[in-house]
Protein backbone atom coordinates (compact mmCIF):
# COMPACT_ATOMS: atom_id res chain seq x y z
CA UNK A 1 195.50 110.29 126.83
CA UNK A 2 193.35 109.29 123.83
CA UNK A 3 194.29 105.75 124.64
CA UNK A 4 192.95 106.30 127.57
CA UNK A 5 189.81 107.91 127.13
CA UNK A 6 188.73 105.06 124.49
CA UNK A 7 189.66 102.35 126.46
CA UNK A 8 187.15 104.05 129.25
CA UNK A 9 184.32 104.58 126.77
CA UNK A 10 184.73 101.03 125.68
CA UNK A 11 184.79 99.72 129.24
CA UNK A 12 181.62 101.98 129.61
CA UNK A 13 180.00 100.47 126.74
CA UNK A 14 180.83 96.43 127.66
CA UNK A 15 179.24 97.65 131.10
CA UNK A 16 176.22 99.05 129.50
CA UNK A 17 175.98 95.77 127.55
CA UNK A 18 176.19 93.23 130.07
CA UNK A 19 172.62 93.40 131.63
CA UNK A 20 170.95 93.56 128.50
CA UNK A 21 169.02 90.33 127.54
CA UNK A 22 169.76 88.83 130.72
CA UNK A 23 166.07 88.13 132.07
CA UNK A 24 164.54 85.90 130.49
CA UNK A 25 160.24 86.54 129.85
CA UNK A 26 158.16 83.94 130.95
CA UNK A 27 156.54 82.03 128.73
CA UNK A 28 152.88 80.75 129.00
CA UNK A 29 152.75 77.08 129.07
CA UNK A 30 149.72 75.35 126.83
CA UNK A 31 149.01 72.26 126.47
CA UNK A 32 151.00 70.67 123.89
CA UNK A 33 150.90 66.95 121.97
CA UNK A 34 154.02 64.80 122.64
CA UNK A 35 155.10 65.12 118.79
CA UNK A 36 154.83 69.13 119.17
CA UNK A 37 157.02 68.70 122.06
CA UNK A 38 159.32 66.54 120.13
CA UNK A 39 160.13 69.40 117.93
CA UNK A 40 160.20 72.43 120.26
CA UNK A 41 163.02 69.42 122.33
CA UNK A 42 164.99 69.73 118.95
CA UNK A 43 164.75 73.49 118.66
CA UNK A 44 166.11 73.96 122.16
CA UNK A 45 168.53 71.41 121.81
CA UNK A 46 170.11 73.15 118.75
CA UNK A 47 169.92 76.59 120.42
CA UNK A 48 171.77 75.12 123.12
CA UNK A 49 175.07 73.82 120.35
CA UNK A 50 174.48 77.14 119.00
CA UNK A 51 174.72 78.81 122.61
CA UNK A 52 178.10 76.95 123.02
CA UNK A 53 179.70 78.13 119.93
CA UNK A 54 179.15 81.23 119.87
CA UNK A 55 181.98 82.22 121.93
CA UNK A 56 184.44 80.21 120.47
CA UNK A 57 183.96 83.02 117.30
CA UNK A 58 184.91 85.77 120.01
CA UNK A 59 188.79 85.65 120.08
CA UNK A 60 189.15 86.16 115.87
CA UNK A 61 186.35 88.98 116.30
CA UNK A 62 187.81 91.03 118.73
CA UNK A 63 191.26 91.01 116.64
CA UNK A 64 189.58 92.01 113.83
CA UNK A 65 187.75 95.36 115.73
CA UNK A 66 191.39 96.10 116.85
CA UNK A 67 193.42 95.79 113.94
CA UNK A 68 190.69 97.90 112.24
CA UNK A 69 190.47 100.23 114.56
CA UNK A 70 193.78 100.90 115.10
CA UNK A 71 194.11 101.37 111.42
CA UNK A 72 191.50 103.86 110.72
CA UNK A 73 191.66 105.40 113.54
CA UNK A 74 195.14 105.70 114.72
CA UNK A 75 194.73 104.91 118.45
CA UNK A 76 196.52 101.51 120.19
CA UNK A 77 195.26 99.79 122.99
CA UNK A 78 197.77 97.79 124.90
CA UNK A 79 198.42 94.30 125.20
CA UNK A 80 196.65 94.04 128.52
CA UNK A 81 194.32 96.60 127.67
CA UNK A 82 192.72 94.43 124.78
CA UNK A 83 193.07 91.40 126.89
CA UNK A 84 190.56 93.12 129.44
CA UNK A 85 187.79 94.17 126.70
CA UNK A 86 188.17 90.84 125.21
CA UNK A 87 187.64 89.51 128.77
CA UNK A 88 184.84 91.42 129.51
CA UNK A 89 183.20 90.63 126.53
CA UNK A 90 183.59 87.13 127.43
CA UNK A 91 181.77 88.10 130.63
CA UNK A 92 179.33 89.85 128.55
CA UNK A 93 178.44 86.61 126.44
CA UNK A 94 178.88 84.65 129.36
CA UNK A 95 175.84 86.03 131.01
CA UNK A 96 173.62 86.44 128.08
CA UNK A 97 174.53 82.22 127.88
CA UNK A 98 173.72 81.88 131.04
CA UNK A 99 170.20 83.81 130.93
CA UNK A 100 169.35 81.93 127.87
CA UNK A 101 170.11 78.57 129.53
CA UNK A 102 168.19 79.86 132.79
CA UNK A 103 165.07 80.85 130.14
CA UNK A 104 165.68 76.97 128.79
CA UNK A 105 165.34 75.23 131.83
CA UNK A 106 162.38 77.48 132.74
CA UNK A 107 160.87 76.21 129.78
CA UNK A 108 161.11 72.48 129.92
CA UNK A 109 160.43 72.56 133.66
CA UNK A 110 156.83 74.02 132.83
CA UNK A 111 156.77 71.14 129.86
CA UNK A 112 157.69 68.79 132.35
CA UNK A 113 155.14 69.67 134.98
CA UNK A 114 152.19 70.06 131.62
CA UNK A 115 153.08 66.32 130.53
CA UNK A 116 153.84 64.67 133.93
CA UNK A 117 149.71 65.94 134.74
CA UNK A 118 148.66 64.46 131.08
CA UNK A 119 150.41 60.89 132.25
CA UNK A 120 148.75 61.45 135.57
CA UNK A 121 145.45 61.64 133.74
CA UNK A 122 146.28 58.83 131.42
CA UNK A 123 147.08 56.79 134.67
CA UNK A 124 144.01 57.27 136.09
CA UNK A 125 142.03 56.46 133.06
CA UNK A 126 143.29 53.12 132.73
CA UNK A 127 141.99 52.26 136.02
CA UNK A 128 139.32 49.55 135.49
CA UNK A 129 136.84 51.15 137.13
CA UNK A 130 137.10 54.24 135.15
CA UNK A 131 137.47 51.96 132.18
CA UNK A 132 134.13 50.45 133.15
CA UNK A 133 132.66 53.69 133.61
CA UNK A 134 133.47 55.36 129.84
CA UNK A 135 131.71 52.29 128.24
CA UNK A 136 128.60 52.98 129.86
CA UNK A 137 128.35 56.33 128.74
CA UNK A 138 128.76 54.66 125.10
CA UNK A 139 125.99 52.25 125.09
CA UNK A 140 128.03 50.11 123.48
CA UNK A 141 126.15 46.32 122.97
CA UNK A 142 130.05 44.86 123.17
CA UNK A 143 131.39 46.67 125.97
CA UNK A 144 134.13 44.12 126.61
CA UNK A 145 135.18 45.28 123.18
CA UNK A 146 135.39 48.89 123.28
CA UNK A 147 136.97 47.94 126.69
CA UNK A 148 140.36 46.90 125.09
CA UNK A 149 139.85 49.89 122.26
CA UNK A 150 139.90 52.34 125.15
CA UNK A 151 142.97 50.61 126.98
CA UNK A 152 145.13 50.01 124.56
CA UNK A 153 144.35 53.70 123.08
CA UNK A 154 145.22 54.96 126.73
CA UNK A 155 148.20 52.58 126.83
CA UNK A 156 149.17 53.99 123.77
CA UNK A 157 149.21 57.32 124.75
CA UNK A 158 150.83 57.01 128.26
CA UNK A 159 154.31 55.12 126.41
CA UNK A 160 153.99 58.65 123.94
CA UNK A 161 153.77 60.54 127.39
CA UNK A 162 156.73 58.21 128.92
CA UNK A 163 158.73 58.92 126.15
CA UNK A 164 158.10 62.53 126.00
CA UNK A 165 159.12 62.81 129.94
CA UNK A 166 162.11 60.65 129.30
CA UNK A 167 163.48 63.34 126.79
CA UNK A 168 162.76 66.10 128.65
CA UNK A 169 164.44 65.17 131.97
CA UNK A 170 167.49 64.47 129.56
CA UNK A 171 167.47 67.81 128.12
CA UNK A 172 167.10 69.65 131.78
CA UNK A 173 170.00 67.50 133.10
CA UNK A 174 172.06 68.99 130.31
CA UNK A 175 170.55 72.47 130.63
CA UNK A 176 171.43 72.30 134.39
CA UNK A 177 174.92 71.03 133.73
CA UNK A 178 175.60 73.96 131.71
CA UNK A 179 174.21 76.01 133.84
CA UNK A 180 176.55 75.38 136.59
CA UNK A 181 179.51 75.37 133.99
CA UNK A 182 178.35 79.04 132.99
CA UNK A 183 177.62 80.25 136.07
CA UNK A 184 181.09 78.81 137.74
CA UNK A 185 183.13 80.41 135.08
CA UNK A 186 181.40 83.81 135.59
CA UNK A 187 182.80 83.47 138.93
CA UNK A 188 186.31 82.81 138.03
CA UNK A 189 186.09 85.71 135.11
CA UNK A 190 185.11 88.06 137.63
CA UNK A 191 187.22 86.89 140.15
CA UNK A 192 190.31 87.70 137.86
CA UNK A 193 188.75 90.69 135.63
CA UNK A 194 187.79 92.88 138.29
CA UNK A 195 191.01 93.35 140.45
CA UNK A 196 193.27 94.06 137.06
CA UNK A 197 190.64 96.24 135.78
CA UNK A 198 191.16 98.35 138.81
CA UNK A 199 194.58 98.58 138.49
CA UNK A 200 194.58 99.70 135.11
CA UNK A 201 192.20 102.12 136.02
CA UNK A 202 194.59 103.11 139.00
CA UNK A 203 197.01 103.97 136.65
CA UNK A 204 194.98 106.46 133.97
């Protein structure tokens, strides 16, 4: 009967736990230079390893909360019983992963729309005629000069943009490959979790 009662609690708790974290806030989107964006690109590419492995750690942690708590505490779970809390804790991480990953991609699709209007902008500097038309604001006496300045500068700037871009649609392929990897093993975890946990529950 104790066994029993704990292994509901526990069940109550993992339930408790599985919606918290999961929405992601949305974050304001300012402009940003392409080396800033360079490093926030690292940072989220990290977090994403780090997302990976942290459930590899989950097996080794969940024997070491039973064989504690069996020991202090004198209560067993079963064999299948521990098998469901350490699957619904899988669920658990599963879905804070996949909110993370979801809060990712919401990221560097706002960077992506931010830089693709900066190249946009850059692209319609280097038009000639708008070329033409900063140098007369300067009153330059060698226009034809500060002509190439300006273009190359521009020219300069859109590869940085290009670049920038280039990284970022790399990163949000990845983010959207795990994202379906997540989101089709939450479907086969609850596929199989749900119809044993209702027969152990059948048989309290």
């Amino acid at each position: 009967m104790k066994q029993a009662v704990f292994f509901v609690c526990l069940l109550l708790f993992v339930f408790a736990s599985n919606g918290f974290g999961q929405q992601p806030s949305q974050a304001s989107v300012l402009p940003v230079s392409p080396t800033q964006s360079n490093d926030q690109l690292g940072a989220i590419t990290g977090e994403l390893g780090k997302i990976s492995r942290s459930v590899d750690k989950l097996q080794g942690n969940w024997k070491s909360f039973f064989d504690s708590f069996s020991s202090n505490q004198g209560l067993r779970l079963s064999e299948k019983q521990q098998k469901l809390l350490l699957a619904f804790e899988v669920l658990n991480r599963s879905e804070q992963r996949l909110g993370n990953l979801q809060k990712i991609r919401l990221d560097l699709t706002e960077k992506q729309s931010t830089f693709r209007l900066q190249l946009s902008r850059v692209s319609d500097d280097l038009l000639p005629e708008t070329i033409d038309r900063y140098v007369s604001t300067r009153g330059s006496l060698n226009a034809e000069q500060l002509r190439d300045i300006r273009r190359q500068a521009l020219l300069k700037e859109k590869t940085e943009l290009s670049n920038v871009l280039y990284q970022i649609q790399r990163d949000l392929d990845n983010a959207n490959d795990e994202i379906r990897v997540t989101e089709q093993l939450l479907r086969t975890i609850r596929a199989r979790l749900f119809p044993e946990l209702e027969k152990e529950l059948a048989d309290l």
